[in-house]
C-alpha atoms as a PDB file:
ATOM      1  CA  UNK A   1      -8.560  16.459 -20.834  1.00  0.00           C
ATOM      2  CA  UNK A   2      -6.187  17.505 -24.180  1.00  0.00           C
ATOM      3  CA  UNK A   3      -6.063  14.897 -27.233  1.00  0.00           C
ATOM      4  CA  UNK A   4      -3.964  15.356 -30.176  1.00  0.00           C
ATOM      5  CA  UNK A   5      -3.346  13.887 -33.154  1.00  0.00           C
ATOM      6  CA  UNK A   6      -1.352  14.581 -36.142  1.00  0.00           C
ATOM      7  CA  UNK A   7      -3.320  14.037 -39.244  1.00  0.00           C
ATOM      8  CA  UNK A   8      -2.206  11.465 -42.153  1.00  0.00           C
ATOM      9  CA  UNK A   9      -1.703  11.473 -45.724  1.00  0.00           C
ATOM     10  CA  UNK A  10      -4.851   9.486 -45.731  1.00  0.00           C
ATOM     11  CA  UNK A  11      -7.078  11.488 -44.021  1.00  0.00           C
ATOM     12  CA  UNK A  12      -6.131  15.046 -45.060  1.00  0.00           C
ATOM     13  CA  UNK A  13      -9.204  16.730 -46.880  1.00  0.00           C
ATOM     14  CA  UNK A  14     -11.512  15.571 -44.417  1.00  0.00           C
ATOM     15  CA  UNK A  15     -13.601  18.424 -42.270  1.00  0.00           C
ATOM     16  CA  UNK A  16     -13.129  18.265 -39.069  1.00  0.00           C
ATOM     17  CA  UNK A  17     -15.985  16.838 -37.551  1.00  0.00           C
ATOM     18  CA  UNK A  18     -16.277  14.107 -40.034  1.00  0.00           C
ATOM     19  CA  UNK A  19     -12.524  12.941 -38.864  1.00  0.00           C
ATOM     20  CA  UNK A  20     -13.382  12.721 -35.642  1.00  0.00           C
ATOM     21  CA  UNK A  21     -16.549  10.910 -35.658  1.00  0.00           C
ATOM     22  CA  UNK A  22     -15.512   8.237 -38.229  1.00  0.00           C
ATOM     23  CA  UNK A  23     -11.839   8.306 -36.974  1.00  0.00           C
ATOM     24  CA  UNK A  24     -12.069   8.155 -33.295  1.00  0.00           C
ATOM     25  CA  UNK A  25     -15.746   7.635 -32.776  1.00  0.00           C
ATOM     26  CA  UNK A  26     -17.032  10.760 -31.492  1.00  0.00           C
ATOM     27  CA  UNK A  27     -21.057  11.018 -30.718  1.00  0.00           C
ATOM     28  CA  UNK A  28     -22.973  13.685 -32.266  1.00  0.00           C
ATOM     29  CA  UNK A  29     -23.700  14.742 -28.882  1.00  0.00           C
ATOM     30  CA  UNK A  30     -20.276  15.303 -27.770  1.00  0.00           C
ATOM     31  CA  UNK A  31     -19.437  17.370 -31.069  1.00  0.00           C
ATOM     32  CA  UNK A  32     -22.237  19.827 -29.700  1.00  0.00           C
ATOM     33  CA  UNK A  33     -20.696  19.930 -26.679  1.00  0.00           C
ATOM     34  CA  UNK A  34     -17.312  20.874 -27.821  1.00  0.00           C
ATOM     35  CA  UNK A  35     -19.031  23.546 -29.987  1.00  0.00           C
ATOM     36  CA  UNK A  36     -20.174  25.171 -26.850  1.00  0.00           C
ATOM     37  CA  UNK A  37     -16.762  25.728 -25.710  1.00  0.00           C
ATOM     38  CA  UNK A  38     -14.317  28.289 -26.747  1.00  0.00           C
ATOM     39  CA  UNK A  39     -11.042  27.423 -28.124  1.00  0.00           C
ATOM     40  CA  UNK A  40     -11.936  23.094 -27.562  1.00  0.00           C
ATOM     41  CA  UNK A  41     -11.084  22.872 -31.025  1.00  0.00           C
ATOM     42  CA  UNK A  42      -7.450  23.833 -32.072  1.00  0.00           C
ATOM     43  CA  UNK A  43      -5.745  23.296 -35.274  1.00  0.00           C
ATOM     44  CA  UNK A  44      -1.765  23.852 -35.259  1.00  0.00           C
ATOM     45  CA  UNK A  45      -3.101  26.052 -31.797  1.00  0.00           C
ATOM     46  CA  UNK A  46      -5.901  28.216 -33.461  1.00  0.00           C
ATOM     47  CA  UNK A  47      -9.163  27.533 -32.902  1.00  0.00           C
ATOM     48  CA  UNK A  48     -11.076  26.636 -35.761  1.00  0.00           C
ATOM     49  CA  UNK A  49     -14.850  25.523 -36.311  1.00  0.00           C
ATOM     50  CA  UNK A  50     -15.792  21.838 -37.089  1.00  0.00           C
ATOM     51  CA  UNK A  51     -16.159  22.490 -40.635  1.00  0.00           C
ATOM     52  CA  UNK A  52     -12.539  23.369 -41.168  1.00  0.00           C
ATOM     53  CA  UNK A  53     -10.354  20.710 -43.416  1.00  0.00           C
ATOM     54  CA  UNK A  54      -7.746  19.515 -42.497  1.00  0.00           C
ATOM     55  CA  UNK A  55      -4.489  18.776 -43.978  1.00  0.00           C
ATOM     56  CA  UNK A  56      -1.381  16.444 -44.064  1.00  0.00           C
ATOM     57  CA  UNK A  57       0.422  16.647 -40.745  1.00  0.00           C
ATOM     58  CA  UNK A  58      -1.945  19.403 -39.094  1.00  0.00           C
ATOM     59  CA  UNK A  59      -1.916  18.800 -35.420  1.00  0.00           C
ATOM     60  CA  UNK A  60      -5.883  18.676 -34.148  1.00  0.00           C
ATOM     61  CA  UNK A  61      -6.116  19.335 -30.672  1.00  0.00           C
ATOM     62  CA  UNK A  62      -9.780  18.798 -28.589  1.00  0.00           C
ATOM     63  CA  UNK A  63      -9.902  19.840 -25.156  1.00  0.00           C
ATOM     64  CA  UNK A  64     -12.659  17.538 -23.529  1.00  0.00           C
ATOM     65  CA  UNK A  65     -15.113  19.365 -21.489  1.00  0.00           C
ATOM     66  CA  UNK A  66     -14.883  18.841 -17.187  1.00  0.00           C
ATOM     67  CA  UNK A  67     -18.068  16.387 -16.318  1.00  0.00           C
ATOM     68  CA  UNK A  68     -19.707  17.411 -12.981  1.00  0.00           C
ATOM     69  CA  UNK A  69     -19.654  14.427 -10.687  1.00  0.00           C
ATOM     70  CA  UNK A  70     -23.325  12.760 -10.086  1.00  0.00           C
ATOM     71  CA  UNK A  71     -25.394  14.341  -7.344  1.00  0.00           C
ATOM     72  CA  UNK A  72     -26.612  10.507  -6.724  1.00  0.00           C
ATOM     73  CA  UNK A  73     -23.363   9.550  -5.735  1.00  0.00           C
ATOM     74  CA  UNK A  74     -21.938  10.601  -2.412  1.00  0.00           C
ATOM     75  CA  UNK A  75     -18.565  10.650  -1.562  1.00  0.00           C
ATOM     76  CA  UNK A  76     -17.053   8.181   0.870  1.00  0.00           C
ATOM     77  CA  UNK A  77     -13.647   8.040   1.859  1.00  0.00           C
ATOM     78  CA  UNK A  78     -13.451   3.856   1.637  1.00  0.00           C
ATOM     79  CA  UNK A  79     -10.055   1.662   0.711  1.00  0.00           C
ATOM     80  CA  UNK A  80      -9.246   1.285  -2.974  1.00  0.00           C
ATOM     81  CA  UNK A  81      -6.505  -1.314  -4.592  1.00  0.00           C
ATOM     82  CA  UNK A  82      -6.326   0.960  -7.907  1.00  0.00           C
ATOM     83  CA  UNK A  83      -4.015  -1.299  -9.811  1.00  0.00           C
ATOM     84  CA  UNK A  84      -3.705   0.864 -12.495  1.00  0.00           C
ATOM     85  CA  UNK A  85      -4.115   4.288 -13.687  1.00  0.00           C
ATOM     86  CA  UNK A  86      -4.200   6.921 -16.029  1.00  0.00           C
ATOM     87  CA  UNK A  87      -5.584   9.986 -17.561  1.00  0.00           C
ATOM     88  CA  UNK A  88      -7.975   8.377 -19.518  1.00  0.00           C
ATOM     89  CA  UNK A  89      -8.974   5.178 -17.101  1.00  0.00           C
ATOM     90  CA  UNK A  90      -8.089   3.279 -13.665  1.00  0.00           C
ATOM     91  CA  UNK A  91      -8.806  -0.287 -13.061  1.00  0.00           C
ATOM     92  CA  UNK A  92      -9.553  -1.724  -9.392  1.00  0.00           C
ATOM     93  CA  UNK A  93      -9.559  -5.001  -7.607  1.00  0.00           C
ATOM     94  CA  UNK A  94     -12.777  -4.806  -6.154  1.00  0.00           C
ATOM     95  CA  UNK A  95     -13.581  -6.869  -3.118  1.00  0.00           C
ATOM     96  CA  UNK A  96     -15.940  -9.135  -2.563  1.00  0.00           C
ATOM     97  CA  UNK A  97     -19.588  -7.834  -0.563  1.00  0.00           C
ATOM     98  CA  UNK A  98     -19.140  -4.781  -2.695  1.00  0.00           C
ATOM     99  CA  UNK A  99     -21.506  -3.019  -5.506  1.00  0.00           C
ATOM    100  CA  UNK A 100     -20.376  -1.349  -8.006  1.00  0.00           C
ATOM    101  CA  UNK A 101     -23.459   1.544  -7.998  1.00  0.00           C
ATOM    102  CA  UNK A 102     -25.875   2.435  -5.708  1.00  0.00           C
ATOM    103  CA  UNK A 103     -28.971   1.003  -5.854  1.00  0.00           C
ATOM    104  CA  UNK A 104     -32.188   0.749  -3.478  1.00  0.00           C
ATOM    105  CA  UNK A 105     -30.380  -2.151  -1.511  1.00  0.00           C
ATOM    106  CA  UNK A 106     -26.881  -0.518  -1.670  1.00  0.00           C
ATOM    107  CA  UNK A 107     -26.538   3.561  -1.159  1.00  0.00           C
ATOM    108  CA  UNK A 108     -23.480   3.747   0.313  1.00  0.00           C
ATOM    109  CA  UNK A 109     -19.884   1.872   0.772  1.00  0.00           C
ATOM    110  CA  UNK A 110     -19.890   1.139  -3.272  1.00  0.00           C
ATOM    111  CA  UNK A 111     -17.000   1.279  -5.389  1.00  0.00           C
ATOM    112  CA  UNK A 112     -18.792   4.487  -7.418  1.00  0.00           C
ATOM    113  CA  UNK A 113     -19.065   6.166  -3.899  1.00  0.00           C
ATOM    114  CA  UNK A 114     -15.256   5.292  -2.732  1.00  0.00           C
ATOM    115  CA  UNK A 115     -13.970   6.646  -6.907  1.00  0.00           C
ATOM    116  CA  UNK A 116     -16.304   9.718  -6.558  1.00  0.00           C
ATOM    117  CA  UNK A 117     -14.140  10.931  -3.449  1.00  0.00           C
ATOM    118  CA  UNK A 118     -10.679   9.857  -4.574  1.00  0.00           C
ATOM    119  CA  UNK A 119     -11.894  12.192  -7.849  1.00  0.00           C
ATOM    120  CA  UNK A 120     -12.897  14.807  -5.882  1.00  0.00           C
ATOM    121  CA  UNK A 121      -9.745  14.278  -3.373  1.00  0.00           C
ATOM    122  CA  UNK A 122      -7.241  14.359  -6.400  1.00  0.00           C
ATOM    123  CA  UNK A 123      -9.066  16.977  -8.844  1.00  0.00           C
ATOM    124  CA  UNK A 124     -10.363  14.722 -11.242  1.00  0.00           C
ATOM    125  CA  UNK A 125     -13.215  16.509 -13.484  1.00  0.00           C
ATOM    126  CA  UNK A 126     -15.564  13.350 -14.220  1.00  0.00           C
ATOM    127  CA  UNK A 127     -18.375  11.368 -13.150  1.00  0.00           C
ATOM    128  CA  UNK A 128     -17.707   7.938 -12.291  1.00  0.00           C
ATOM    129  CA  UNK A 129     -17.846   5.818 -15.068  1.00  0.00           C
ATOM    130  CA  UNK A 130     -17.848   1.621 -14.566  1.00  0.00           C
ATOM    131  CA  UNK A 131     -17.385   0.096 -17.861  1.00  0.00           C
ATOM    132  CA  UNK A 132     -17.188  -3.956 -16.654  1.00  0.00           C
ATOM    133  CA  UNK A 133     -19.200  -4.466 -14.068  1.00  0.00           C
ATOM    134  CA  UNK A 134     -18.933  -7.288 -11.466  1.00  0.00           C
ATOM    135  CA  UNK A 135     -21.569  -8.595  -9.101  1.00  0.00           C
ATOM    136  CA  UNK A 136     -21.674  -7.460  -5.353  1.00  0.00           C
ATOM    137  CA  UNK A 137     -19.974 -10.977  -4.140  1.00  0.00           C
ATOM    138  CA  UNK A 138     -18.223 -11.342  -7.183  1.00  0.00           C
ATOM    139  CA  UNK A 139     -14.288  -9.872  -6.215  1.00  0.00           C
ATOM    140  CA  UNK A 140     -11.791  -8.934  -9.336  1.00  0.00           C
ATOM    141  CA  UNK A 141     -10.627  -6.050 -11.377  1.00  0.00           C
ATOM    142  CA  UNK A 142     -13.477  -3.731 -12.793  1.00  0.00           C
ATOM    143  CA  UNK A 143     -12.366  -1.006 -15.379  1.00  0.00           C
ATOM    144  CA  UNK A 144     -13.539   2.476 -15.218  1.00  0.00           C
ATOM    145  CA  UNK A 145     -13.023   5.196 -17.634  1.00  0.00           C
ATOM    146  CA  UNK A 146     -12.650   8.990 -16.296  1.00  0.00           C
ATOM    147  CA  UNK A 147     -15.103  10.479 -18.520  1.00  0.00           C
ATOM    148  CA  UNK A 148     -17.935   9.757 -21.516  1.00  0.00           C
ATOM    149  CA  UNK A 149     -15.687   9.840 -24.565  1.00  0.00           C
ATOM    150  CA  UNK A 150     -13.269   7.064 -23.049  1.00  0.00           C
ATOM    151  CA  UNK A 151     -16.364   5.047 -21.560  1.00  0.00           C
ATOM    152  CA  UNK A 152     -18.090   5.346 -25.348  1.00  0.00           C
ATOM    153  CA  UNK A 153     -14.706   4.005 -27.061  1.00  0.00           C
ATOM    154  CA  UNK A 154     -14.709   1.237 -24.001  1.00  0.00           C
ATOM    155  CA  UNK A 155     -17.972   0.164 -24.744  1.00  0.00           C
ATOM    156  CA  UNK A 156     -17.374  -0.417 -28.653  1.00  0.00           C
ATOM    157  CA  UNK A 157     -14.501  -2.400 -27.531  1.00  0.00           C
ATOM    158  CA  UNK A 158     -16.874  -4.606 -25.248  1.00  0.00           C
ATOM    159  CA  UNK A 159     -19.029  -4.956 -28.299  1.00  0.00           C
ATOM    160  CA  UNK A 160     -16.299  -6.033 -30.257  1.00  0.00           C
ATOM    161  CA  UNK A 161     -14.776  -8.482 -28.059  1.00  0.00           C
ATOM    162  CA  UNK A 162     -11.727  -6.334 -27.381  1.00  0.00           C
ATOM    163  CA  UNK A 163     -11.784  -5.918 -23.589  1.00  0.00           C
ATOM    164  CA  UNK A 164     -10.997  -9.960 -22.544  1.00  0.00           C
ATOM    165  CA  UNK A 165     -11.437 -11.174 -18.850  1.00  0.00           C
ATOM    166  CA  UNK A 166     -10.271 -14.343 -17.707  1.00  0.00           C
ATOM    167  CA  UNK A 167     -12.291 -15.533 -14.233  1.00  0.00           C
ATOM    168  CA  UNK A 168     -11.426 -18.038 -11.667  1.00  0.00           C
ATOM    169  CA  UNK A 169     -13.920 -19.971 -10.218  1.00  0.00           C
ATOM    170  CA  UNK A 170     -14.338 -22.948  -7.756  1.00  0.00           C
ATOM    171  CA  UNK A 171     -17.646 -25.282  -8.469  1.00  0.00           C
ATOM    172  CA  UNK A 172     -19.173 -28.309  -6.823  1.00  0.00           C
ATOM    173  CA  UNK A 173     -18.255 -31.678  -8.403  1.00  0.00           C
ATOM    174  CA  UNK A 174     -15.452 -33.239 -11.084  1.00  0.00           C
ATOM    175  CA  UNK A 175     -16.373 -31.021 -14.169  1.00  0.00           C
ATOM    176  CA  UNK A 176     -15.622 -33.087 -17.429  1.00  0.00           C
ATOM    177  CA  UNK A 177     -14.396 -32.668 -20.083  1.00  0.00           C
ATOM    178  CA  UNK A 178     -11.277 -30.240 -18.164  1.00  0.00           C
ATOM    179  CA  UNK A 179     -11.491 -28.107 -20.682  1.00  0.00           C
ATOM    180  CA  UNK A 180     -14.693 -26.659 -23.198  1.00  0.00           C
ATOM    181  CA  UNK A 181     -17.289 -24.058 -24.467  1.00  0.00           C
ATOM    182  CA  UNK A 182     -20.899 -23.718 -23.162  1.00  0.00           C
ATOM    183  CA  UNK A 183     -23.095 -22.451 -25.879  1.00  0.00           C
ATOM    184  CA  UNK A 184     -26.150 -21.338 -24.325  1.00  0.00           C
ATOM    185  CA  UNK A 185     -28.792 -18.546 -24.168  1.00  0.00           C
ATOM    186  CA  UNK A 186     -29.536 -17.070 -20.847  1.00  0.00           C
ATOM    187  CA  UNK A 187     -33.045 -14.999 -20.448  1.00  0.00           C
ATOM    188  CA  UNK A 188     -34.940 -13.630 -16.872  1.00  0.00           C
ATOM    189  CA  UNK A 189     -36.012 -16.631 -15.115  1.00  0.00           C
ATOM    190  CA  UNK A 190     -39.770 -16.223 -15.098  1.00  0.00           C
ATOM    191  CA  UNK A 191     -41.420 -15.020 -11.709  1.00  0.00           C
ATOM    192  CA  UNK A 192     -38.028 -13.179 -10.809  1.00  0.00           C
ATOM    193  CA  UNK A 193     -36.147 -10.166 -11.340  1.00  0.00           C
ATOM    194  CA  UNK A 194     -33.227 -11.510 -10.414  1.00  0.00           C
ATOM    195  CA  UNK A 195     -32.825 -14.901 -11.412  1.00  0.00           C
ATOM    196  CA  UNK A 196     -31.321 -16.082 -14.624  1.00  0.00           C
ATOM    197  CA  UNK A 197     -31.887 -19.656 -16.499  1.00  0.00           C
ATOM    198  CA  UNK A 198     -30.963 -21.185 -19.859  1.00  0.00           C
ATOM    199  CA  UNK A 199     -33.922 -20.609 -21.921  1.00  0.00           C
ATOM    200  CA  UNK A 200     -33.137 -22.412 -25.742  1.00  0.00           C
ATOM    201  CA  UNK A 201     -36.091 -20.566 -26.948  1.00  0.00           C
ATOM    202  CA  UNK A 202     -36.527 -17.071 -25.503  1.00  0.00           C
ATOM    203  CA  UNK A 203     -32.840 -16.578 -24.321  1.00  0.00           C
ATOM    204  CA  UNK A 204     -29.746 -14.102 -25.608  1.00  0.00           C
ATOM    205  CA  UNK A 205     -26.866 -15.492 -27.283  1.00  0.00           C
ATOM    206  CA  UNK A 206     -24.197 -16.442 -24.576  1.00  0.00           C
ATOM    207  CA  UNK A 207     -21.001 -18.295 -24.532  1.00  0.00           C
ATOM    208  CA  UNK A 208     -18.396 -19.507 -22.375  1.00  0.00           C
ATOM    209  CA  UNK A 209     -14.964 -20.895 -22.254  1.00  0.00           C
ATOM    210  CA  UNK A 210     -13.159 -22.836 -19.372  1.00  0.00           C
ATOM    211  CA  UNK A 211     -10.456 -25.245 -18.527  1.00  0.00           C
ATOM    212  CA  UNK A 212      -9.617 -27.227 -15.235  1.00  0.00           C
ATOM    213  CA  UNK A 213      -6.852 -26.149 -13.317  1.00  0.00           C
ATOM    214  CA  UNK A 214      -7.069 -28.762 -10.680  1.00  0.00           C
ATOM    215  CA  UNK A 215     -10.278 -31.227  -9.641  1.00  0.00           C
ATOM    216  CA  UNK A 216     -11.289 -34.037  -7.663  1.00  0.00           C
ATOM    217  CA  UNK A 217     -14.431 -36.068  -7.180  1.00  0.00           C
ATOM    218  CA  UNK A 218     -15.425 -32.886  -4.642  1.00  0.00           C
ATOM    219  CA  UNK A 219     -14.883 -29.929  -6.337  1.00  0.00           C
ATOM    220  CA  UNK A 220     -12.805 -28.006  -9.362  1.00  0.00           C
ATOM    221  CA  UNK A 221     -11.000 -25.245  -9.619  1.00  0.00           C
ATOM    222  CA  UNK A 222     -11.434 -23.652 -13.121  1.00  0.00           C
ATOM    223  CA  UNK A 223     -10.077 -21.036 -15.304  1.00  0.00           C
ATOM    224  CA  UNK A 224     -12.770 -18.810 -17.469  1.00  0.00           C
ATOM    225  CA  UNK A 225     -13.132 -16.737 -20.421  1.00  0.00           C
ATOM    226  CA  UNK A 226     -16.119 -15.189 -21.584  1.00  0.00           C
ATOM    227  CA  UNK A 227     -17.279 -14.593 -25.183  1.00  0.00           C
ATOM    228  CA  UNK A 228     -20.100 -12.439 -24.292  1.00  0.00           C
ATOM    229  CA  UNK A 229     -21.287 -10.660 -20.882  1.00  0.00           C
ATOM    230  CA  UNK A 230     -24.966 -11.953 -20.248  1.00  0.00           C
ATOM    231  CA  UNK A 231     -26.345 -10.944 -16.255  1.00  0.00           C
ATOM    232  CA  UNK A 232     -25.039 -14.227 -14.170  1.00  0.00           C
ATOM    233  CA  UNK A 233     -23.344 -15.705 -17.005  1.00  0.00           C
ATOM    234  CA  UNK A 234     -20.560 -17.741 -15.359  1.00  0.00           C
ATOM    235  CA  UNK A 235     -23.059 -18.318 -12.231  1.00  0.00           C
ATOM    236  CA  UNK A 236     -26.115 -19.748 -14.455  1.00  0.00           C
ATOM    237  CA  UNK A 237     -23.998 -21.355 -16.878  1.00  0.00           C
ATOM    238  CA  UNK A 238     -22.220 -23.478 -14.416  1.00  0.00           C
ATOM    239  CA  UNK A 239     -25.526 -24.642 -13.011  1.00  0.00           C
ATOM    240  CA  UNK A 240     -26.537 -25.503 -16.300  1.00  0.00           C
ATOM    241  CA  UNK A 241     -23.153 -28.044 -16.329  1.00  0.00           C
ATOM    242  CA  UNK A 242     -24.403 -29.269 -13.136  1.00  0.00           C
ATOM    243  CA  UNK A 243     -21.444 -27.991 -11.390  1.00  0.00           C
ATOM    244  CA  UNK A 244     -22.742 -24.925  -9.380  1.00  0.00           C
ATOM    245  CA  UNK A 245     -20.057 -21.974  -7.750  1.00  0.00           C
ATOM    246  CA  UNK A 246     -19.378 -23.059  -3.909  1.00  0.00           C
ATOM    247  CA  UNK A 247     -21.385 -20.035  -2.320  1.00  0.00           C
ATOM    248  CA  UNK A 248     -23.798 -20.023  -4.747  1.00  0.00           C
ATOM    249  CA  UNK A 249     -26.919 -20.442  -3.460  1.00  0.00           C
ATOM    250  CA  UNK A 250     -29.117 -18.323  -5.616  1.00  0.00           C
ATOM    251  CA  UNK A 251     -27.862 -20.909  -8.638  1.00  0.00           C
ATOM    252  CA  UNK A 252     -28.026 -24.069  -5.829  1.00  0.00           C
ATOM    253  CA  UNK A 253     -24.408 -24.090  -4.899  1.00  0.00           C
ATOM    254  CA  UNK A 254     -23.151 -24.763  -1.270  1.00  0.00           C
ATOM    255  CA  UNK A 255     -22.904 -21.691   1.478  1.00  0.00           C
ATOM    256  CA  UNK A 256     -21.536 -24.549   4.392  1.00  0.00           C
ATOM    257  CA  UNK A 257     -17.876 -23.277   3.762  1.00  0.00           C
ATOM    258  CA  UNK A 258     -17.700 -20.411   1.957  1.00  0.00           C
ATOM    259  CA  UNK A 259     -20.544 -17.468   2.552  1.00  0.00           C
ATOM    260  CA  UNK A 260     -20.398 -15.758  -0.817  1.00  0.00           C
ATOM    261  CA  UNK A 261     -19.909 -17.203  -4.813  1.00  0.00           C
ATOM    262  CA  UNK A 262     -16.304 -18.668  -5.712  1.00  0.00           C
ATOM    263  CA  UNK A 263     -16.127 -16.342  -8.234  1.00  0.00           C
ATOM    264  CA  UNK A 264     -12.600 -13.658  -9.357  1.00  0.00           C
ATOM    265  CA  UNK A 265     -12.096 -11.626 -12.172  1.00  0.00           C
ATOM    266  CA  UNK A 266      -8.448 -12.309 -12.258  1.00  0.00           C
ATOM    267  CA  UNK A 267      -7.185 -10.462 -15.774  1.00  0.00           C
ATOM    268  CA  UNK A 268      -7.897  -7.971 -17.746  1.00  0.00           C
ATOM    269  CA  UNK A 269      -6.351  -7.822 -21.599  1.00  0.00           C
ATOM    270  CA  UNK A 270      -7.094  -4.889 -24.056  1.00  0.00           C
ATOM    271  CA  UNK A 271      -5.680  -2.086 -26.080  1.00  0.00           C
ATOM    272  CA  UNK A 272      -5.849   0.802 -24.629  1.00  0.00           C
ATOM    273  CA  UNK A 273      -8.316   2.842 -27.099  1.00  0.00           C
ATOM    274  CA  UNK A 274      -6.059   5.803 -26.616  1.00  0.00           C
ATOM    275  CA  UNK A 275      -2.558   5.496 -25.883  1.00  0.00           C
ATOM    276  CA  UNK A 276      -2.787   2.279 -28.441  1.00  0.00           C
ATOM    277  CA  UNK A 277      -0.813   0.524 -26.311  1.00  0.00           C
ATOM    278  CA  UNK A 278      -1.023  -3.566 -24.625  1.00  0.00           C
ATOM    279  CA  UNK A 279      -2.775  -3.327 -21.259  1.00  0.00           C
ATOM    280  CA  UNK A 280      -2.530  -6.986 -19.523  1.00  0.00           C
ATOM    281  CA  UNK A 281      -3.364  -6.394 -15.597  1.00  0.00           C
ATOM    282  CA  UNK A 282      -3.407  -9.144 -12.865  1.00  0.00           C
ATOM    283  CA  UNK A 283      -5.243  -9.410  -9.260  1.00  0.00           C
ATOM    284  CA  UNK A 284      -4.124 -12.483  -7.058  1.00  0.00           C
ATOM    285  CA  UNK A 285      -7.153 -14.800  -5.863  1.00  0.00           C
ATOM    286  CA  UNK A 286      -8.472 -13.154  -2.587  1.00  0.00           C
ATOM    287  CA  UNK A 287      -8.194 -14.978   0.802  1.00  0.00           C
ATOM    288  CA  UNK A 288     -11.278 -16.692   1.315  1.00  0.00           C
ATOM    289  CA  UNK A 289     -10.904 -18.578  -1.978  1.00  0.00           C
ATOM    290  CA  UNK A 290      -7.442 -19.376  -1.400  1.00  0.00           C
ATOM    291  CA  UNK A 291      -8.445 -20.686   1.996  1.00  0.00           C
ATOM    292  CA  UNK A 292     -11.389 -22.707   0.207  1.00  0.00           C
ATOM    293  CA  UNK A 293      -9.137 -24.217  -2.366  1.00  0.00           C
ATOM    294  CA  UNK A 294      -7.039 -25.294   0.632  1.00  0.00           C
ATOM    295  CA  UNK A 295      -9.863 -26.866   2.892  1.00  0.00           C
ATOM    296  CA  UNK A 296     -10.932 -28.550  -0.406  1.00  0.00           C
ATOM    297  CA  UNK A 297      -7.195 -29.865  -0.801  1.00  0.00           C
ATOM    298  CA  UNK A 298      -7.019 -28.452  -4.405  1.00  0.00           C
ATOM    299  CA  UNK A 299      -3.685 -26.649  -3.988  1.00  0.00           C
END
């Protein structure tokens, strides 16, 4: 991967190397890298060394080195819904019953294992990397950059509160007020390793935003925005309200009508950290929830 950049009245006299890691964030690690590699570093297409300065409309080029895809990760030829792509990213509406990476209960049929083939299938140099995660039940778009330097620049922007997801879910009971913010820290329920609780005194900083889109005495169908990204955060955060995710039964929601959490990442918003362009990206709410919203008579 090529980028270029013409450099500005503003940042002529700078070296190099000190342009691109205050500019566009590069690691000290990846400068080695490049430094490795003959010719990764053009100027006006000669090479130069990292200590060269620039000037006023020079064209910098950096040819980003190919990644070797993970030996953990096998390739498996399994269904994606890429709903869009790039050279720099691709973001997927993952189904529901699906991890993201192998682990010890999931080696095979992830989304990691189903990108690592389409790489390999259409020549794409890079390891897979998953910048927002979603739980194995939990369906919705996931973003994933196509190599280190885009998944560093990702991650800033998570940090930031720059990459915004909006979430549907569909919870037991009439949640009032329809619309509000739950201000709560979230820590490792104690005795588990998977469990999460509000815990006021030894929890992290977490905080969520929702409205009602429709609700009866039954159950509500709600709209959600998160602040920050805390393990479970929509899940415990709702059982905090008293209004657990139909499916839910790790946080004590129902599993009589619908098997796994009502839970859908539904948008993604962000600027794209290279391109500098909008990004807004939709998935439709899968089946089974549209079929529990029905049997619930919420639409």
């Amino acid at each position: 991967m090529i980028l270029r950049w013409e450099i500005k009245k503003n940042e002529q006299g700078m070296l190099i190397k000190t342009y691109l890691q205050q500019i566009h964030h590069f690691s000290r690690r990846l400068l080695i890298s490049l430094k490795k590699v003959p010719s990764s570093i053009q100027v006006n297409g000669t090479s130069q060394w990292v200590t060269y300065k620039l000037k006023r409309e020079d064209i910098l080029t950096v040819a980003l080195p190919d990644e070797k895809p993970s030996d953990a990760i096998t390739p498996e030829k399994l269904p994606l819904d890429i709903i869009y792509e790039d050279a720099y990213c691709l973001v997927v509406n993952k189904p529901a019953g699906q991890a993201c990476l192998p682990s010890m209960n999931h080696r095979h049929n992830t989304l990691a294992n189903g990108l690592t083939y389409y790489y390999q299938k259409n020549s794409i140099p890079s390891t897979v990397h998953i910048v927002t995660r979603l739980d194995v039940n939990t369906s919705g778009l996931v973003l994933v950059a196509k190599n280190q330097y885009v998944h560093s620049l990702f991650s800033r922007m998570q940090q930031e509160g720059n990459i915004n997801r909006v979430y549907e879910a569909i919870v037991h009971g009439e949640v009032s007020p329809t619309s509000g913010i739950v201000d709560a820290p979230i820590a490792r329920k104690e005795g588990s390793i998977i469990e999460r609780t509000v815990d006021m005194r030894n929890g992290k900083y977490a905080k969520t935003n929702y409205r009602v889109l429709y609700a009866d005495s039954i159950a509500s169908w709600v709209e959600i925005k998160l602040e920050t990204g805390r393990t479970h955060q929509i899940r415990v955060h709702f059982q905090y309200l008293g209004h657990s995710l139909y499916g839910d039964n790790l946080y004590g929601g129902s599993k009589d009508i619908m098997l796994r959490q009502a839970l859908h990442c539904k948008q993604i918003t962000m600027m794209h950290p290279i391109k500098n362009q909008p990004i807004q990206l939709e998935a439709s709410l899968p089946e089974d929830m549209g079929i529990l919203l029905k049997r619930l008579m919420l639409i």
